[in-house]
C-alpha atoms as a PDB file:
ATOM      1  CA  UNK A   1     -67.320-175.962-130.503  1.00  0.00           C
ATOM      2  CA  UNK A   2     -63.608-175.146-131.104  1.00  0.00           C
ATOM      3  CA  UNK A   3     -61.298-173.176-129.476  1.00  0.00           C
ATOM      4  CA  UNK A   4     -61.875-169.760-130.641  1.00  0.00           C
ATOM      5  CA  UNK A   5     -65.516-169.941-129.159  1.00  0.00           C
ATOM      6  CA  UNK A   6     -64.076-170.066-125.520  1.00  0.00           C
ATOM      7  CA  UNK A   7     -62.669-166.503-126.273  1.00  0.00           C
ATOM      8  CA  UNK A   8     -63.959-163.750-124.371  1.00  0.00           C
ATOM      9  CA  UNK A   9     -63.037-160.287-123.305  1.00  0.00           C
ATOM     10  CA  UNK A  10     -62.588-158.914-120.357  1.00  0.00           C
ATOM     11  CA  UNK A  11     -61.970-155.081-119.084  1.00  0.00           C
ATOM     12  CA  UNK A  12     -59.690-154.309-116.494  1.00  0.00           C
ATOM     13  CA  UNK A  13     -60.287-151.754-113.798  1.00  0.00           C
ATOM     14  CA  UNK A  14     -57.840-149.142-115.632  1.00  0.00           C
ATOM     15  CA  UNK A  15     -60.812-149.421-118.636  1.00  0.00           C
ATOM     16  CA  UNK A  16     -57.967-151.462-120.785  1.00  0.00           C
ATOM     17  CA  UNK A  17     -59.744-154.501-122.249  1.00  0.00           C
ATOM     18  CA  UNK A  18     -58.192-157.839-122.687  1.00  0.00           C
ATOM     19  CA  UNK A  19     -58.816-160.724-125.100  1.00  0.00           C
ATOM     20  CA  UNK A  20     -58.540-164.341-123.251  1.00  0.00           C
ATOM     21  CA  UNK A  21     -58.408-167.353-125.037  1.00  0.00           C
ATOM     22  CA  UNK A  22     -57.263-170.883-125.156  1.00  0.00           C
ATOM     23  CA  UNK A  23     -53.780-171.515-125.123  1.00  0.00           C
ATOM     24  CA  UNK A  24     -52.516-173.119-128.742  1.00  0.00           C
ATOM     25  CA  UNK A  25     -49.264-175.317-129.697  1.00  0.00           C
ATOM     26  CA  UNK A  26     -48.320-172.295-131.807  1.00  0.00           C
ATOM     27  CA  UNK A  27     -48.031-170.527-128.563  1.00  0.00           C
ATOM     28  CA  UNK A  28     -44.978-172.134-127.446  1.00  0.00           C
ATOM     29  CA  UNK A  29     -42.438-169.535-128.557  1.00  0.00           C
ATOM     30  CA  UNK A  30     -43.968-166.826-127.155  1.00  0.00           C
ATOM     31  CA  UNK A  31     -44.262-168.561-123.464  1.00  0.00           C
ATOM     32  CA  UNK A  32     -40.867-170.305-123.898  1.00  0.00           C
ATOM     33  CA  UNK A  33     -39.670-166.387-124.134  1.00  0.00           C
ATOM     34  CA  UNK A  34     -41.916-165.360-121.248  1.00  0.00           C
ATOM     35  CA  UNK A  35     -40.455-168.254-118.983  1.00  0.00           C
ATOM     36  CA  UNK A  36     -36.550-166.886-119.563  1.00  0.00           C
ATOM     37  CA  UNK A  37     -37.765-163.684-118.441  1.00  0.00           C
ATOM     38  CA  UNK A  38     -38.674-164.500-115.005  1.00  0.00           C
ATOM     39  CA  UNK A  39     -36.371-164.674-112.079  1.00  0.00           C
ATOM     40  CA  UNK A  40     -35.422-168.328-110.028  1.00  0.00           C
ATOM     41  CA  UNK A  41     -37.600-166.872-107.717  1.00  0.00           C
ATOM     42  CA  UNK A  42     -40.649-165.857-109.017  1.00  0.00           C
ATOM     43  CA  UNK A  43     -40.283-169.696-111.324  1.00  0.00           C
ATOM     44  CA  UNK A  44     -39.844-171.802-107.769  1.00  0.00           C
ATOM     45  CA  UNK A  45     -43.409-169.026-106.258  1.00  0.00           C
ATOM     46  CA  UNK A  46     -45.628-169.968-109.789  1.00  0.00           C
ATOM     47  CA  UNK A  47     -44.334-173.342-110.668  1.00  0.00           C
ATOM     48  CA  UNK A  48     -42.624-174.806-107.136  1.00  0.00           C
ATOM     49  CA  UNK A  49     -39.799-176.383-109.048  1.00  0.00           C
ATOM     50  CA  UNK A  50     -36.492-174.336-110.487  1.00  0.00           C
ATOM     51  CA  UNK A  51     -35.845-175.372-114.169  1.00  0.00           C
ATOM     52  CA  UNK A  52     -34.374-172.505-116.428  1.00  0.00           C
ATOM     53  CA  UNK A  53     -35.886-173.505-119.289  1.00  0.00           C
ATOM     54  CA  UNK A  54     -39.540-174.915-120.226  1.00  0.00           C
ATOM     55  CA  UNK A  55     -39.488-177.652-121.434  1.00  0.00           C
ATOM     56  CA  UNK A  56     -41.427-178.336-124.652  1.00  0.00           C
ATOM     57  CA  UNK A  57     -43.303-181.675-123.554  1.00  0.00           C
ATOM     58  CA  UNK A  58     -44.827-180.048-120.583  1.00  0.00           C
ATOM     59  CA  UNK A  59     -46.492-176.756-122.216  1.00  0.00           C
ATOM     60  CA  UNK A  60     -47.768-178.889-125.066  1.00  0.00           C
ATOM     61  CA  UNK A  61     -49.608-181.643-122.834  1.00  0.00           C
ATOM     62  CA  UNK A  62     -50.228-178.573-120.708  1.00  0.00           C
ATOM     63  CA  UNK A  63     -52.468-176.762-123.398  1.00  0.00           C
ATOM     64  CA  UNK A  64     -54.291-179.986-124.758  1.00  0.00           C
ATOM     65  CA  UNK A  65     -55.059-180.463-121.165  1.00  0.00           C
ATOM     66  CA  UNK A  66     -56.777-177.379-121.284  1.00  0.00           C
ATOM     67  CA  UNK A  67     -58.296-177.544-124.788  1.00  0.00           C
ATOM     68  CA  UNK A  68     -61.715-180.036-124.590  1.00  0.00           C
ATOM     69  CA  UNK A  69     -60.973-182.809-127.283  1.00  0.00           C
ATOM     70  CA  UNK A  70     -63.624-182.087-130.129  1.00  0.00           C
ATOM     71  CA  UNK A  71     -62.176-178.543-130.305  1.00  0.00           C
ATOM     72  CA  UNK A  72     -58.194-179.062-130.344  1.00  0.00           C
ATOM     73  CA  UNK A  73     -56.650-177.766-133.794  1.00  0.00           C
END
């Protein structure tokens, strides 16, 4: 099994569908940009700690924490 088999979609209530899957190390740009964009707030409510920035060591052991071993890229 590798990652791409634990995709799935889901449909919201609103009838837009959404395609969930794994997180990947190429992914790290992407949430690195999502992470600026939140307020000190809202990072201290969904991550209890205040950093600015996320760091890169913690979203990569992050997503091979969530990737089984046999199926990481």
């Amino acid at each position: 099994m590798d990652a791409n088999d634990l995709a799935g979609k889901i449909r919201l209530a609103d009838g837009r569908t959404l395609v969930l899957r794994p997180l990947r190390v190429e992914d790290l740009a992407a949430l690195r940009h999502a992470f600026q964009r939140l307020t000190p707030r809202e990072i201290e409510l969904r991550f209890l700690l205040r950093p600015r920035e996320l760091p890169d060591f913690d979203v990569v052991r992050a997503i091979h924490a969530l990737i089984p071993a046999g199926a990481r890229c």
